[in-house]
C-alpha atoms as a PDB file:
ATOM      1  CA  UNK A   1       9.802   5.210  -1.765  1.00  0.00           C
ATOM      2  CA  UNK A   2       8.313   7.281   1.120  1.00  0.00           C
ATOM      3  CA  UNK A   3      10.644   8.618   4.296  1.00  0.00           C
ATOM      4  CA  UNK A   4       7.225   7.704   6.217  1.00  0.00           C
ATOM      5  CA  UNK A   5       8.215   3.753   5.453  1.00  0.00           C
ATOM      6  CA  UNK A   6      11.740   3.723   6.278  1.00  0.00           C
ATOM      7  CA  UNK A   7      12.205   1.161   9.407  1.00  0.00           C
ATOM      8  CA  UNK A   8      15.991   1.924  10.772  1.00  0.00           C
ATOM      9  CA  UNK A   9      18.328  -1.485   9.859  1.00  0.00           C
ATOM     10  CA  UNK A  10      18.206  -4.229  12.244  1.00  0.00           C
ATOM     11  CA  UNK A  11      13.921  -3.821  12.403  1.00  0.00           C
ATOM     12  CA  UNK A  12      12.157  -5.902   9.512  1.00  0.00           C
ATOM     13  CA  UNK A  13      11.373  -3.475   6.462  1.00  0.00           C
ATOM     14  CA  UNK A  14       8.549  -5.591   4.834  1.00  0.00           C
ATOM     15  CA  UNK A  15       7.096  -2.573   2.601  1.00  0.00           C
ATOM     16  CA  UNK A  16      10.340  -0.350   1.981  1.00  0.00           C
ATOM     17  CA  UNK A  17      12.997  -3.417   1.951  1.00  0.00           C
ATOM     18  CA  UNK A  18      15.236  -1.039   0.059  1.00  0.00           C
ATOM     19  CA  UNK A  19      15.236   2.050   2.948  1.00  0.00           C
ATOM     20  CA  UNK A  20      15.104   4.359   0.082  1.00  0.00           C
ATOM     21  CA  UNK A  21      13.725   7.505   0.136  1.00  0.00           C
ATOM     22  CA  UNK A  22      13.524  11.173  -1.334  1.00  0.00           C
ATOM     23  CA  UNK A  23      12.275  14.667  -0.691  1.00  0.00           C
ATOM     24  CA  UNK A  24      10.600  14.339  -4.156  1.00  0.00           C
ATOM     25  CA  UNK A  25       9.063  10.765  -4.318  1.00  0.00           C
ATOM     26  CA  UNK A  26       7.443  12.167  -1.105  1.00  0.00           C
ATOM     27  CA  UNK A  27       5.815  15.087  -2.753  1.00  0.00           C
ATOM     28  CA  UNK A  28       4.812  12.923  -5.450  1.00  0.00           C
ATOM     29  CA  UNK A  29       2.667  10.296  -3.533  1.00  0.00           C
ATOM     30  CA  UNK A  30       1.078  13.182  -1.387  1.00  0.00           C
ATOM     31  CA  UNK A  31       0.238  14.718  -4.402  1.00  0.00           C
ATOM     32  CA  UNK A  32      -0.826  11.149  -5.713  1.00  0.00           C
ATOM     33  CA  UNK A  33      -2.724  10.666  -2.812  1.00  0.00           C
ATOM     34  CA  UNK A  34      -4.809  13.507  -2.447  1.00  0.00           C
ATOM     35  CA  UNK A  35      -5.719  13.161  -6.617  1.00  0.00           C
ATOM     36  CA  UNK A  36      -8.974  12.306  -7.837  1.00  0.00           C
ATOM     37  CA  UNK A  37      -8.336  12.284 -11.767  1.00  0.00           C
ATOM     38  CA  UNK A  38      -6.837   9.246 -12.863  1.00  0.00           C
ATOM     39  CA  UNK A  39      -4.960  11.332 -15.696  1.00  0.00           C
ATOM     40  CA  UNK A  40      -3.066  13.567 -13.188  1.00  0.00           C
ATOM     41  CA  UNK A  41      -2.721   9.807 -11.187  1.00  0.00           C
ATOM     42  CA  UNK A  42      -0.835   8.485 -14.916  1.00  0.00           C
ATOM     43  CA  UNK A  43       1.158  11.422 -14.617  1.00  0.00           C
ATOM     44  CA  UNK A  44       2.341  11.260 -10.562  1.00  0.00           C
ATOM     45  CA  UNK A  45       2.471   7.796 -11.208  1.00  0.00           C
ATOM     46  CA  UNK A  46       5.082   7.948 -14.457  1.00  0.00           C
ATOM     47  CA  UNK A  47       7.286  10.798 -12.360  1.00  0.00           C
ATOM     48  CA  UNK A  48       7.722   7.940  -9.729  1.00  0.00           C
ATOM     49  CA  UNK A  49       8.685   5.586 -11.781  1.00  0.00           C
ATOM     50  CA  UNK A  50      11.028   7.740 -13.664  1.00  0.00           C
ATOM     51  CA  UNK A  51      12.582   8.653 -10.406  1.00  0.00           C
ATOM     52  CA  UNK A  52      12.975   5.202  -9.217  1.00  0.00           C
ATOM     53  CA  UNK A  53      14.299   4.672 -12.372  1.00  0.00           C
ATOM     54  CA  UNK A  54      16.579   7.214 -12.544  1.00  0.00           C
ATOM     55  CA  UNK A  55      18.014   6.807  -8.636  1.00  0.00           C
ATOM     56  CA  UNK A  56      18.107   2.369  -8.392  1.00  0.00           C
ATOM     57  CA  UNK A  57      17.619   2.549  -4.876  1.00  0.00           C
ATOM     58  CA  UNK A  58      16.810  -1.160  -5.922  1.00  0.00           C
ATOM     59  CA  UNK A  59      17.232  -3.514  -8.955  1.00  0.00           C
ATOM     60  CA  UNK A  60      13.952  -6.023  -9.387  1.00  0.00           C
ATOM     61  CA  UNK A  61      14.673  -9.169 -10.446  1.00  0.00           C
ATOM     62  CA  UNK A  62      11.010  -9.524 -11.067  1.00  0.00           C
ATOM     63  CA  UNK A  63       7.979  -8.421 -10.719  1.00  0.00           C
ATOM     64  CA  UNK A  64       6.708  -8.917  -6.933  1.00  0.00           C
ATOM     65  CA  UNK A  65       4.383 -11.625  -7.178  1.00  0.00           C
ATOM     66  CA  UNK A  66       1.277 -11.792  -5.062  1.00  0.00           C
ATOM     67  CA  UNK A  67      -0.690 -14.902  -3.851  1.00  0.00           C
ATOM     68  CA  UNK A  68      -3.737 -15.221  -2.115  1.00  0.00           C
ATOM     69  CA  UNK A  69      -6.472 -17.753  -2.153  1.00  0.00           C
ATOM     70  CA  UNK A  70     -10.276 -17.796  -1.080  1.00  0.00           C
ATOM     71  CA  UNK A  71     -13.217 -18.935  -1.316  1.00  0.00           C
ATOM     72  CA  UNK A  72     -16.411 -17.774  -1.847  1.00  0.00           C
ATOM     73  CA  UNK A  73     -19.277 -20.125  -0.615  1.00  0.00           C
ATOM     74  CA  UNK A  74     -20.364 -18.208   2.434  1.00  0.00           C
ATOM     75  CA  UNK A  75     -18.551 -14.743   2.033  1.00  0.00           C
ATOM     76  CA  UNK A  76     -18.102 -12.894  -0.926  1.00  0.00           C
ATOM     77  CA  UNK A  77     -16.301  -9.230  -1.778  1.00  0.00           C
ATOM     78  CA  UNK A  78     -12.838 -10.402  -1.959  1.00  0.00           C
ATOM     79  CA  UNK A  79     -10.793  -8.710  -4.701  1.00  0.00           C
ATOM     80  CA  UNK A  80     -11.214 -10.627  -8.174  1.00  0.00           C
ATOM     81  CA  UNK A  81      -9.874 -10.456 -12.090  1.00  0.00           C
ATOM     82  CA  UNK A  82     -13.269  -8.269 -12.450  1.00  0.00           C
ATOM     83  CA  UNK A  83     -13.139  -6.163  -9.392  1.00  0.00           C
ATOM     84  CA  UNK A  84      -9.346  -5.868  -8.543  1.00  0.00           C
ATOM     85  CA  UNK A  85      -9.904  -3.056  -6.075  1.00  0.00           C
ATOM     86  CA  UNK A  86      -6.932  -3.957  -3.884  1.00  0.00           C
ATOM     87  CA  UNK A  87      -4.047  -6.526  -3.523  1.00  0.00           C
ATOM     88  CA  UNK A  88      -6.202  -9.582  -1.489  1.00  0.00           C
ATOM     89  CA  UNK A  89      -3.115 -10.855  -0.165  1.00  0.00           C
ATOM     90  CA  UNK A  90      -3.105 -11.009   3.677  1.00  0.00           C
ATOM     91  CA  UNK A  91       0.987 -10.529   3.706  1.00  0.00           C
ATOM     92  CA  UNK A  92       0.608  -6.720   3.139  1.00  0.00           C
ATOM     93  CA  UNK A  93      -0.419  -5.232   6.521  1.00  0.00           C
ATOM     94  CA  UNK A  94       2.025  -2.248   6.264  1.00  0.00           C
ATOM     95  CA  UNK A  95       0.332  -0.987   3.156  1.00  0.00           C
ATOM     96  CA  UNK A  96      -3.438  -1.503   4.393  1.00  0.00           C
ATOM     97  CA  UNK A  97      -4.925  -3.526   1.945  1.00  0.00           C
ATOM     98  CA  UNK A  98      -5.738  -6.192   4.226  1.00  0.00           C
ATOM     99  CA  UNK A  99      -8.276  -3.606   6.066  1.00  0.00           C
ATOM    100  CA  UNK A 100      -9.507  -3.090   2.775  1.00  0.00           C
ATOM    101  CA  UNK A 101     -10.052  -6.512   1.944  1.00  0.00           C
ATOM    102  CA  UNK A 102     -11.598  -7.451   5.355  1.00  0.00           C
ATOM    103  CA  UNK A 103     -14.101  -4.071   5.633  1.00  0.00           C
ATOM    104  CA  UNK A 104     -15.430  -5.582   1.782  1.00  0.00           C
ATOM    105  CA  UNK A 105     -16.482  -8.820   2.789  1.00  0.00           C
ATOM    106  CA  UNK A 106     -20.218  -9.788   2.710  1.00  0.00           C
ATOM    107  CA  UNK A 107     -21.920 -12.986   3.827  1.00  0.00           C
ATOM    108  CA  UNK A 108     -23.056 -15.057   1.303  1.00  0.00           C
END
């Protein structure tokens, strides 16, 4: 939903496939971002969704599935059911998660 994301058509568009964006969903994920409180996160959080909601820059025909495998005999730190700290899929390098991932890992 952020102007920062949109790629102009003809360039692949992996994180904003839609090319939507808005004045206000931008002032919402600063504000999101720079939030400690994960109340005041709930809130920002609901507002986006309401205005995605509300606009349809997109229609989900479900929910976007992740996959990602690994294993954990000599490294561990990858993302799990108890510590899902990030996405641990290695197909979302726009959004930075994979750095996330990769600066986590520990050998065993």
């Amino acid at each position: 939903m952020s102007s920062a994301t949109i790629k102009p058509l003809g360039q692949p568009s992996a994180g904003n496939w839609h090319r939507y964006s808005s004045p206000e969903a931008d002032r919402a994920l600063e504000a999101f971002e720079a939030a400690a409180d994960p109340a005041e996160q709930r809130r920002l959080a609901s507002r986006l969704q309401r205005l995605f909601a509300a606009e349809a820059p997109a229609i989900p025909l479900y929910p976007n599935p992740s996959w990602a495998e690994f294993n954990t005999s000599r490294i561990t730190g990858f993302p799990t059911a108890a510590d899902p700290y990030c996405d641990p899929s290695p197909n979302k390098m726009e959004r930075g998660e994979i750095l996330l991932v990769l600066t986590s890992l520990r050998p065993r």
